[in-house]
Protein backbone atom coordinates (compact mmCIF):
# COMPACT_ATOMS: atom_id res chain seq x y z
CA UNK A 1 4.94 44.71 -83.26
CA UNK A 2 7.79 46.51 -81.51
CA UNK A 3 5.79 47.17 -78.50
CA UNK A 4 4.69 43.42 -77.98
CA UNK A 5 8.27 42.25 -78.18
CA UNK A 6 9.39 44.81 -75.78
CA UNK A 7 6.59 43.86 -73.25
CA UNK A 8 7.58 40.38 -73.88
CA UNK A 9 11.33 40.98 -73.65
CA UNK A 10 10.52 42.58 -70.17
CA UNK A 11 8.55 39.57 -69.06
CA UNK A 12 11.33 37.58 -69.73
CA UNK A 13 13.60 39.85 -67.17
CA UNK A 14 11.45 39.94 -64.59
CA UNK A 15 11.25 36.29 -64.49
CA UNK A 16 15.12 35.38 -64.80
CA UNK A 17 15.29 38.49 -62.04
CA UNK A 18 13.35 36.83 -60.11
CA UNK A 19 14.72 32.71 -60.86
CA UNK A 20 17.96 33.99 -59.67
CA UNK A 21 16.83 35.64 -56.68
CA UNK A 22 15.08 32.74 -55.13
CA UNK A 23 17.42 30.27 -56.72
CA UNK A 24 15.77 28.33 -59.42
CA UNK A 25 18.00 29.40 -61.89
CA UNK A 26 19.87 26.15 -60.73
CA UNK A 27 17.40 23.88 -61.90
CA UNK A 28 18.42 22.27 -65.67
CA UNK A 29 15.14 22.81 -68.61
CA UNK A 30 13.36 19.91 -68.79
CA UNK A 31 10.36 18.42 -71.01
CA UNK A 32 7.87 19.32 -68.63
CA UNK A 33 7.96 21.63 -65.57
CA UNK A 34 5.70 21.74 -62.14
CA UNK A 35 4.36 24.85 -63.19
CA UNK A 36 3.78 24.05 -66.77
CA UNK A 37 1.24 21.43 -65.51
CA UNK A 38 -0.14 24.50 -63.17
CA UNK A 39 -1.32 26.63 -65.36
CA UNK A 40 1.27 27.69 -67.77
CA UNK A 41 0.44 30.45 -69.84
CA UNK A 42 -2.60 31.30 -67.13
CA UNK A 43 -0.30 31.83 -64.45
CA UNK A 44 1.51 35.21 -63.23
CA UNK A 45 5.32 35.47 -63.31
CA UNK A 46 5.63 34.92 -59.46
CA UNK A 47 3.31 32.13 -59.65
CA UNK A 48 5.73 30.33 -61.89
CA UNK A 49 8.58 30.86 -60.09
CA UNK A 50 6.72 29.78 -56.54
CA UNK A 51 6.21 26.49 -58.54
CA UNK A 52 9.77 25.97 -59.68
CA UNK A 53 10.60 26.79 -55.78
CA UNK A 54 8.29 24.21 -54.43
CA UNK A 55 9.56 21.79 -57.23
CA UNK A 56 13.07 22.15 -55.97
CA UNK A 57 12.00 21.79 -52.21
CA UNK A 58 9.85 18.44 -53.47
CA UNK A 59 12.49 17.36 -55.90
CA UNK A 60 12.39 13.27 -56.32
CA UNK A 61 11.82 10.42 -58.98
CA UNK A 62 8.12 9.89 -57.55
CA UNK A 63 7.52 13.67 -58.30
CA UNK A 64 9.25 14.06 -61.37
CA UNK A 65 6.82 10.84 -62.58
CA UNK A 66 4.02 12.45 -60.63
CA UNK A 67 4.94 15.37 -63.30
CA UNK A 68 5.34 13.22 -66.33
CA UNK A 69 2.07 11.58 -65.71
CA UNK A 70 -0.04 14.93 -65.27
CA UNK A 71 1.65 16.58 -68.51
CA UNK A 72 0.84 13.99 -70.53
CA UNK A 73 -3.25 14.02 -69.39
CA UNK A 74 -2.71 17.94 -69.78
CA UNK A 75 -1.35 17.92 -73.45
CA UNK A 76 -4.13 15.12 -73.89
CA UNK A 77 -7.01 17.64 -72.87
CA UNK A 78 -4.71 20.84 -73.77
CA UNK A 79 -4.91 22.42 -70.17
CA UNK A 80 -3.32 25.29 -69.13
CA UNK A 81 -2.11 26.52 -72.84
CA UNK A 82 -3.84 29.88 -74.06
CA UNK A 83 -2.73 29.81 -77.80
């Protein structure tokens, strides 16, 4: 049990690591995320935060409906969730 929250724990540092260092630490949590609709738990660390990058490059109402819309058919069809 201690070994799987340790691996997790480091997961979790590597990915604030690298949120800060391309700056998508600024983004506020939301409901639903640009790469929570891409894959989620079936997606590497860099993936995700190449997805939160893009989001803040494409950042607008349209795309956070665009968003909105997709998670919805996702949690409809549970995509992208491996537990």
């Amino acid at each position: 049990m201690a070994r799987a929250h340790s691996t997790f724990r480091r997961q979790q540092d590597d990915l604030m690591e690298l949120r800060v260092a391309t700056g998508v630490s600024k983004l506020k949590p939301g409901i639903t995320g640009w790469a929570q609709i891409n894959g989620r738990d079936e997606i590497s660390i860099e993936a995700k935060v190449a997805l939160k990058k893009e989001y803040l490059a494409k950042k607008s109402f349209l795309f956070d409906i665009e968003i909105l819309i997709k998670t919805f058919i996702n949690v409809l069809f549970s995509e992208g969730v491996s537990h």
